[in-house]
C-alpha atoms as a PDB file:
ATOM      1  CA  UNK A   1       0.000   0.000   0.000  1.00  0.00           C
ATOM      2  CA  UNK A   2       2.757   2.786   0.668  1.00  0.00           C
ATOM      3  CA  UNK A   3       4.185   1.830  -2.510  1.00  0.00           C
ATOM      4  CA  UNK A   4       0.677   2.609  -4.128  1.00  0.00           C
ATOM      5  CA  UNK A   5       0.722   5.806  -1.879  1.00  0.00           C
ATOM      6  CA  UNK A   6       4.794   6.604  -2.466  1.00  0.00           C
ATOM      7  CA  UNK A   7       4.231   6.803  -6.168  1.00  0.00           C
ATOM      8  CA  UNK A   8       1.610   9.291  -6.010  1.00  0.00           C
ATOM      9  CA  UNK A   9      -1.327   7.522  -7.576  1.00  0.00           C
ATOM     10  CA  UNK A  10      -3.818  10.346  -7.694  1.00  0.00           C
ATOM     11  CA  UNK A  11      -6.566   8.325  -8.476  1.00  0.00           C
ATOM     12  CA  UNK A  12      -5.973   5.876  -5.670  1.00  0.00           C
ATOM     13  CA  UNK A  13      -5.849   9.104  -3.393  1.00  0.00           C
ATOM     14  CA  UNK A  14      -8.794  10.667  -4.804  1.00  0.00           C
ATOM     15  CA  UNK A  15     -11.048   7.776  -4.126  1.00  0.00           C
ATOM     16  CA  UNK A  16      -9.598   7.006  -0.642  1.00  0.00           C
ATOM     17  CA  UNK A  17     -10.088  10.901   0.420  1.00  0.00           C
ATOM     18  CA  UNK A  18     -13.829  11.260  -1.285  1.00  0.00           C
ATOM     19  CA  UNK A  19     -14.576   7.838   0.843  1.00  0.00           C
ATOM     20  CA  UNK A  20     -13.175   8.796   4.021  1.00  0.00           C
ATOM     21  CA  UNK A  21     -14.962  12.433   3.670  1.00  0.00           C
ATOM     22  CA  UNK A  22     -18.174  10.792   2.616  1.00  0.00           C
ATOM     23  CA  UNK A  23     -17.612   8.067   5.817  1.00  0.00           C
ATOM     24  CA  UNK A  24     -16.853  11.145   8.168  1.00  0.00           C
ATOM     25  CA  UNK A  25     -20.105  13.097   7.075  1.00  0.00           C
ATOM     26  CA  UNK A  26     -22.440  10.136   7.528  1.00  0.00           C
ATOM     27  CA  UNK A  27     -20.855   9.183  11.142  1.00  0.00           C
ATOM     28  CA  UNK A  28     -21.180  12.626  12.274  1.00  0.00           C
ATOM     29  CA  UNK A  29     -24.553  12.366  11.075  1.00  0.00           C
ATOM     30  CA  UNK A  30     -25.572   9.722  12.371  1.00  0.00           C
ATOM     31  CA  UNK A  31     -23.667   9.240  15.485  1.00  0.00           C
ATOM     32  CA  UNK A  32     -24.182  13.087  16.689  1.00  0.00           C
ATOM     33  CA  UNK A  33     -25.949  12.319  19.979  1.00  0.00           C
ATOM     34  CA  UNK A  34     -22.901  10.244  20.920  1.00  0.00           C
ATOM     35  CA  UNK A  35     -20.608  13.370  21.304  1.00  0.00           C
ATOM     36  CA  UNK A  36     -17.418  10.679  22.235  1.00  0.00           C
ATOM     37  CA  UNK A  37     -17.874   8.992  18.872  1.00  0.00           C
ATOM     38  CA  UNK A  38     -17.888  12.635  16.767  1.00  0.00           C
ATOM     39  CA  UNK A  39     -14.736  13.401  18.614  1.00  0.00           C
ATOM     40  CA  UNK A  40     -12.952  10.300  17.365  1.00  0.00           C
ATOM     41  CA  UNK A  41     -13.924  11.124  14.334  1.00  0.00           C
ATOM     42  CA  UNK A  42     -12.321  14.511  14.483  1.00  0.00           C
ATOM     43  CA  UNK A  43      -9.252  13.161  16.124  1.00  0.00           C
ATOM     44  CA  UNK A  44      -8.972  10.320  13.123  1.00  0.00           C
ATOM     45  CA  UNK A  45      -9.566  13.323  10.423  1.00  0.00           C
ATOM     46  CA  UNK A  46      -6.808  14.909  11.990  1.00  0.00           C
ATOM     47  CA  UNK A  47      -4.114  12.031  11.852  1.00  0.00           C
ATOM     48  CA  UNK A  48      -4.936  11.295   8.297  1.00  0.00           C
ATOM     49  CA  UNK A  49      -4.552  14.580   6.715  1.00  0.00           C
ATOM     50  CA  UNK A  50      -1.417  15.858   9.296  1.00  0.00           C
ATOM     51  CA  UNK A  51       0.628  12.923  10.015  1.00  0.00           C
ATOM     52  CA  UNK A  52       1.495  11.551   6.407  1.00  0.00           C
ATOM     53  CA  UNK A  53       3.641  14.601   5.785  1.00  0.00           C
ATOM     54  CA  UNK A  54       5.295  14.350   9.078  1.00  0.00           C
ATOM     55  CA  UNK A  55       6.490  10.156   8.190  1.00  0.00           C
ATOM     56  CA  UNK A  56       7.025  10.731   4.578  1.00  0.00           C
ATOM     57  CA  UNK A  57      10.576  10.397   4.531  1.00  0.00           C
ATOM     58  CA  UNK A  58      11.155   7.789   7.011  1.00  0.00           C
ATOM     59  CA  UNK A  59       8.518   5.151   4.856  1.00  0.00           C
ATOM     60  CA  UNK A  60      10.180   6.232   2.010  1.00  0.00           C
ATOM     61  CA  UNK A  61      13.896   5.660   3.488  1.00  0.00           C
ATOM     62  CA  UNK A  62      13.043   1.789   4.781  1.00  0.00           C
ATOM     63  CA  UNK A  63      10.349   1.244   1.979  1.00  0.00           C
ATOM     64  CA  UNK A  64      13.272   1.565  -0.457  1.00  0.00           C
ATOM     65  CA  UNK A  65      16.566   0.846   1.471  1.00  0.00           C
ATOM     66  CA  UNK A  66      17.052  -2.544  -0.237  1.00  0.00           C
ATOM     67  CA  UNK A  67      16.643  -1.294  -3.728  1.00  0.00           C
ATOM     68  CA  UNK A  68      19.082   1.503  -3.138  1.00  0.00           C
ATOM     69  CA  UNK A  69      21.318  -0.897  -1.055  1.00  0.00           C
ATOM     70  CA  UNK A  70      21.208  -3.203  -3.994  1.00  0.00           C
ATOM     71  CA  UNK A  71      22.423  -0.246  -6.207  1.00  0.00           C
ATOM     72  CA  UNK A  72      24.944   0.347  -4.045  1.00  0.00           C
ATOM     73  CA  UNK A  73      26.451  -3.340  -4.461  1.00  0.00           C
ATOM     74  CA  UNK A  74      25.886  -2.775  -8.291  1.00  0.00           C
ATOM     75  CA  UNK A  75      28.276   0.313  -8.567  1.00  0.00           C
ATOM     76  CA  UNK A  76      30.693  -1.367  -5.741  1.00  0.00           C
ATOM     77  CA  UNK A  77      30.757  -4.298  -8.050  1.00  0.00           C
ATOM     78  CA  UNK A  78      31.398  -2.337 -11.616  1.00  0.00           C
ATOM     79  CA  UNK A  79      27.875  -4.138 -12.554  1.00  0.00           C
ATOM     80  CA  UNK A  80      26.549  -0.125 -13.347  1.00  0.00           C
ATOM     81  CA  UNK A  81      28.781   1.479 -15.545  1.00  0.00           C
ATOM     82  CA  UNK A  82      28.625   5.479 -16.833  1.00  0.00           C
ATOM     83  CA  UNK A  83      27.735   5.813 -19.813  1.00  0.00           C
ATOM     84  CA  UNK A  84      27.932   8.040 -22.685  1.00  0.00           C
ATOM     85  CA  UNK A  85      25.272  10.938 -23.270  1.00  0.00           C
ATOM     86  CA  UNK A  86      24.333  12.003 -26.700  1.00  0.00           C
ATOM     87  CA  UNK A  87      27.328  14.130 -27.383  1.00  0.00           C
ATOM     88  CA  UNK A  88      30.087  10.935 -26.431  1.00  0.00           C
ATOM     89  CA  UNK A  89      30.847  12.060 -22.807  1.00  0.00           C
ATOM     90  CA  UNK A  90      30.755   9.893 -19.693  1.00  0.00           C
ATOM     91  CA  UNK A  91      30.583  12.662 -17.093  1.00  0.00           C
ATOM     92  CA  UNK A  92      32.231  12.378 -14.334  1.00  0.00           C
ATOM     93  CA  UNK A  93      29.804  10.644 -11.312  1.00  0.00           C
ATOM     94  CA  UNK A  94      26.452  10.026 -13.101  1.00  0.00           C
ATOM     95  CA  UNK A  95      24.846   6.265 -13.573  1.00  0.00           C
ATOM     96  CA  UNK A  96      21.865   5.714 -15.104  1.00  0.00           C
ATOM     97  CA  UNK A  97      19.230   3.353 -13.154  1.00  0.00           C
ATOM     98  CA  UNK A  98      18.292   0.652 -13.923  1.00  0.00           C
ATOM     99  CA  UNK A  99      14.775   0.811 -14.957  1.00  0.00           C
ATOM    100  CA  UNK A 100      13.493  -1.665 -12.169  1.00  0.00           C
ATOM    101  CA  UNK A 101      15.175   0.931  -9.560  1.00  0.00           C
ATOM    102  CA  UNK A 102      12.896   3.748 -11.222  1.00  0.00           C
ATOM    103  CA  UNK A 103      10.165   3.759  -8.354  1.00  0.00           C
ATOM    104  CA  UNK A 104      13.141   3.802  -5.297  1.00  0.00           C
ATOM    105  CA  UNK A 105      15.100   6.216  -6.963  1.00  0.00           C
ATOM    106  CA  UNK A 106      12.950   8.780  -8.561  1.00  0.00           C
ATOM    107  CA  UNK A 107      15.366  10.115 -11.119  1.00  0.00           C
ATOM    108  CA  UNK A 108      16.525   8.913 -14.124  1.00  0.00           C
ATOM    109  CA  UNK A 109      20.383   9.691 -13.053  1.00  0.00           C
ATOM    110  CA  UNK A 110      22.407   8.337  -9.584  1.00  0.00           C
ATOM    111  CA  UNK A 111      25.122  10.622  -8.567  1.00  0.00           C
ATOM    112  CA  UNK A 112      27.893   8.794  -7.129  1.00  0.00           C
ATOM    113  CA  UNK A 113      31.983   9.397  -6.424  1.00  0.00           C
ATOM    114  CA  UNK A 114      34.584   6.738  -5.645  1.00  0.00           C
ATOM    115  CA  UNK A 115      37.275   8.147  -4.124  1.00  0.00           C
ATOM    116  CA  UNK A 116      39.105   5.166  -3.087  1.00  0.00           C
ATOM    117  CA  UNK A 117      37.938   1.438  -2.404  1.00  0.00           C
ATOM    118  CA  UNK A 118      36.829   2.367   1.317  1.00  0.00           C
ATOM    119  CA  UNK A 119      35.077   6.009   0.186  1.00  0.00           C
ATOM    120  CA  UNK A 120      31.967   5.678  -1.918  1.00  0.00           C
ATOM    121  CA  UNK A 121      29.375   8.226  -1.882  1.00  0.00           C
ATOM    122  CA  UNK A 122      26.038   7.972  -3.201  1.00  0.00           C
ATOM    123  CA  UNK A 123      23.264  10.301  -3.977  1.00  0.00           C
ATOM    124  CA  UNK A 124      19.360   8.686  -4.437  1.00  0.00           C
ATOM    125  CA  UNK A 125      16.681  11.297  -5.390  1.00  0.00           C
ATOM    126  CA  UNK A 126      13.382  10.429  -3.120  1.00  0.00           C
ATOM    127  CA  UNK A 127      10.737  12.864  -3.853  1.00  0.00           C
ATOM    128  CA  UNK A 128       8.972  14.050  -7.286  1.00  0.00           C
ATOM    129  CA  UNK A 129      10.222  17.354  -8.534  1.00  0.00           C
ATOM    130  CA  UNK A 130       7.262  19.497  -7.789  1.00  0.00           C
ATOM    131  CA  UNK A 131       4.948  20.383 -10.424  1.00  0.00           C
ATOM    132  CA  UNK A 132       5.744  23.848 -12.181  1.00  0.00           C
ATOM    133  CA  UNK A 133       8.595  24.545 -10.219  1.00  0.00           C
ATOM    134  CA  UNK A 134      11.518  25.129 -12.683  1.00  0.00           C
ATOM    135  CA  UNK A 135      14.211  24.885 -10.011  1.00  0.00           C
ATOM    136  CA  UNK A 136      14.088  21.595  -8.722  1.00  0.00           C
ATOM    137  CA  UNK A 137      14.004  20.192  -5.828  1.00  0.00           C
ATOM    138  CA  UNK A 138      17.148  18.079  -4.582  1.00  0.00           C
ATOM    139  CA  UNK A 139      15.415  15.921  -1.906  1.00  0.00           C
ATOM    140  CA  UNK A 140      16.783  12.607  -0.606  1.00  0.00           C
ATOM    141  CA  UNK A 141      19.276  10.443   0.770  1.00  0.00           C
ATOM    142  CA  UNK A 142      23.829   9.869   0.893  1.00  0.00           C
ATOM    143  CA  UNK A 143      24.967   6.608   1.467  1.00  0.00           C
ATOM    144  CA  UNK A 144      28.307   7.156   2.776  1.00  0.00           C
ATOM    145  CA  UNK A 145      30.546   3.798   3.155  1.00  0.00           C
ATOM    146  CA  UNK A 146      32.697   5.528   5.722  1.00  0.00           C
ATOM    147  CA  UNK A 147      29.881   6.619   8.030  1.00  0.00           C
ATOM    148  CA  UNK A 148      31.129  10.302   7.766  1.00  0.00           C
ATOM    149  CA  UNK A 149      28.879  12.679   6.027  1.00  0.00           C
ATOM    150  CA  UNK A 150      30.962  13.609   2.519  1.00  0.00           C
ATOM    151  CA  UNK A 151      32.919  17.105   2.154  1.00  0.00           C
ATOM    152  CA  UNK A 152      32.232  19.626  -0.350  1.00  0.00           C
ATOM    153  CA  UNK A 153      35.576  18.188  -2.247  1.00  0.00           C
ATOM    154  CA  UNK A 154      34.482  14.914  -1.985  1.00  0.00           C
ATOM    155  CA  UNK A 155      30.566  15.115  -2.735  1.00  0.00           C
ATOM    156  CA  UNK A 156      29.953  18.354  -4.085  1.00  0.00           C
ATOM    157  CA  UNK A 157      26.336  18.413  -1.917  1.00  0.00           C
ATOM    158  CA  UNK A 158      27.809  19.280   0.981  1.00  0.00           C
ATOM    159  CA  UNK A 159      25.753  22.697   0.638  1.00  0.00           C
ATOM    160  CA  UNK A 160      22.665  21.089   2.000  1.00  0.00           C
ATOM    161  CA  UNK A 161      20.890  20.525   5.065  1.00  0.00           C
ATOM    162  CA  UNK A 162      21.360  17.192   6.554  1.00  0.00           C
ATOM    163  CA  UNK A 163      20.655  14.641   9.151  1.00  0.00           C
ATOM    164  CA  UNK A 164      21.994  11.681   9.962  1.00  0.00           C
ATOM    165  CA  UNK A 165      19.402   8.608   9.594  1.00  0.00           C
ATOM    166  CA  UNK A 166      21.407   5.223   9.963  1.00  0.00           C
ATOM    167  CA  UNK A 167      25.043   4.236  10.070  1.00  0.00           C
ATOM    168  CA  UNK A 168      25.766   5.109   6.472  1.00  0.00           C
ATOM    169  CA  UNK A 169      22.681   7.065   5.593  1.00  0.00           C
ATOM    170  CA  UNK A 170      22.016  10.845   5.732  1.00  0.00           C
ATOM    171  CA  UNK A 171      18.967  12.358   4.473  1.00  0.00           C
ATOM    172  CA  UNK A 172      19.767  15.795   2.772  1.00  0.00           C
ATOM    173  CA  UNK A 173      17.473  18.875   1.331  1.00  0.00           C
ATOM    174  CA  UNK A 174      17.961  22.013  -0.575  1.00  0.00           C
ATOM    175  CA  UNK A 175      14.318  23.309   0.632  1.00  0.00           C
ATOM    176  CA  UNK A 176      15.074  24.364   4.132  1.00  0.00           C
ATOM    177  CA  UNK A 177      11.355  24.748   5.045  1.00  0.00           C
ATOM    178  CA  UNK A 178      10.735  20.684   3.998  1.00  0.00           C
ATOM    179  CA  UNK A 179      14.173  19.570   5.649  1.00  0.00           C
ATOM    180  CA  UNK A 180      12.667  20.956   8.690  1.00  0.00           C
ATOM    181  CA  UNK A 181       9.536  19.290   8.415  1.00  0.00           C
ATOM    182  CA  UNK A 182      11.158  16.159   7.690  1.00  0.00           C
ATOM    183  CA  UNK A 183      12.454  12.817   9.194  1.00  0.00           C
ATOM    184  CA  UNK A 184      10.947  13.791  12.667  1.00  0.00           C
ATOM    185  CA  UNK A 185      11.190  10.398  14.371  1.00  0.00           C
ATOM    186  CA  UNK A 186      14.156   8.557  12.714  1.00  0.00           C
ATOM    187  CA  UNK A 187      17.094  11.799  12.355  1.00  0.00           C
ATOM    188  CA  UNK A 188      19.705  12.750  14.683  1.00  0.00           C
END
């Protein structure tokens, strides 16, 4: 279901919110003499429309942490290669993903820098760029192999807000008014 939910399926969320609005009418309705059950209801309204924003980032982060662990072992590997764009060039830290990686990744393009065989860092897009907005939004999560968040020498991201999620995993944002309205429960 959260995959369903993660991938923005407007229809899915336009039935479940016209059902749940047409379910909280009726029980108000109907159950108005019983002043406890009206307040659940209000309470339960609240929850659904507040609290998704507030665990967005941590479903997404263990949702997907296999995929993007598994991309991880692909680049360690040399299984995920750069390739050339249109003009010949490889660049110098872009890999394309692999198409079944499209949902965990949300971008067509993984940024990632070996510096050495211990110092791999990793870049995974996690939210859609938001509609209209021409400068993007660079939303998601490092995986660092040493643990240490990456410099601005080493990563070139180090410009953004982040917090540290897991051992290796830091959850960064160029929108400071999201970053702090994200990864509540799980972010040092």
């Amino acid at each position: 279901m959260f995959k369903l939910l993660d991938n923005s399926s407007l229809i899915f969320a336009f039935i479940s919110y016209v059902l749940f609005a047409v379910s909280f009418i009726y029980s108000i309705i109907t159950f108005s003499k019983i002043w406890w059950l009206s307040i659940i209801q209000i309470i339960t309204l609240f929850v659904a429309i507040y609290l998704p924003q507030y665990i967005r980032t941590e479903v997404n982060f263990y949702l997907y942490k296999e995929d993007r662990e598994e991309i991880i072992r692909m680049l360690e590997s040399g299984e995920l290669k750069k390739e050339a764009d249109r003009y010949g060039n490889k660049g110098y830290k872009w890999y394309y993903t692999p198409p079944q990686y499209m949902g965990s990744v949300k971008s067509q393009m993984i940024m990632a820098t070996r510096h050495s065989e211990d110092k791999l860092y990793v870049f995974f897009q996690s939210s859609e760029q938001p509609w209209l907005d021409f400068r993007g939004l660079q939303e998601g999560f490092i995986y660092s192999s040493t643990g240490q968040y990456p410099t601005a020498r080493e990563f070139n991201y180090s410009h953004y807000e982040y917090k540290k999620i897991d051992e290796h995993w830091y959850f960064v944002s160029d929108d400071s008014e999201r970053f702090k309205k994200s990864c509540l429960l799980l972010c040092n």
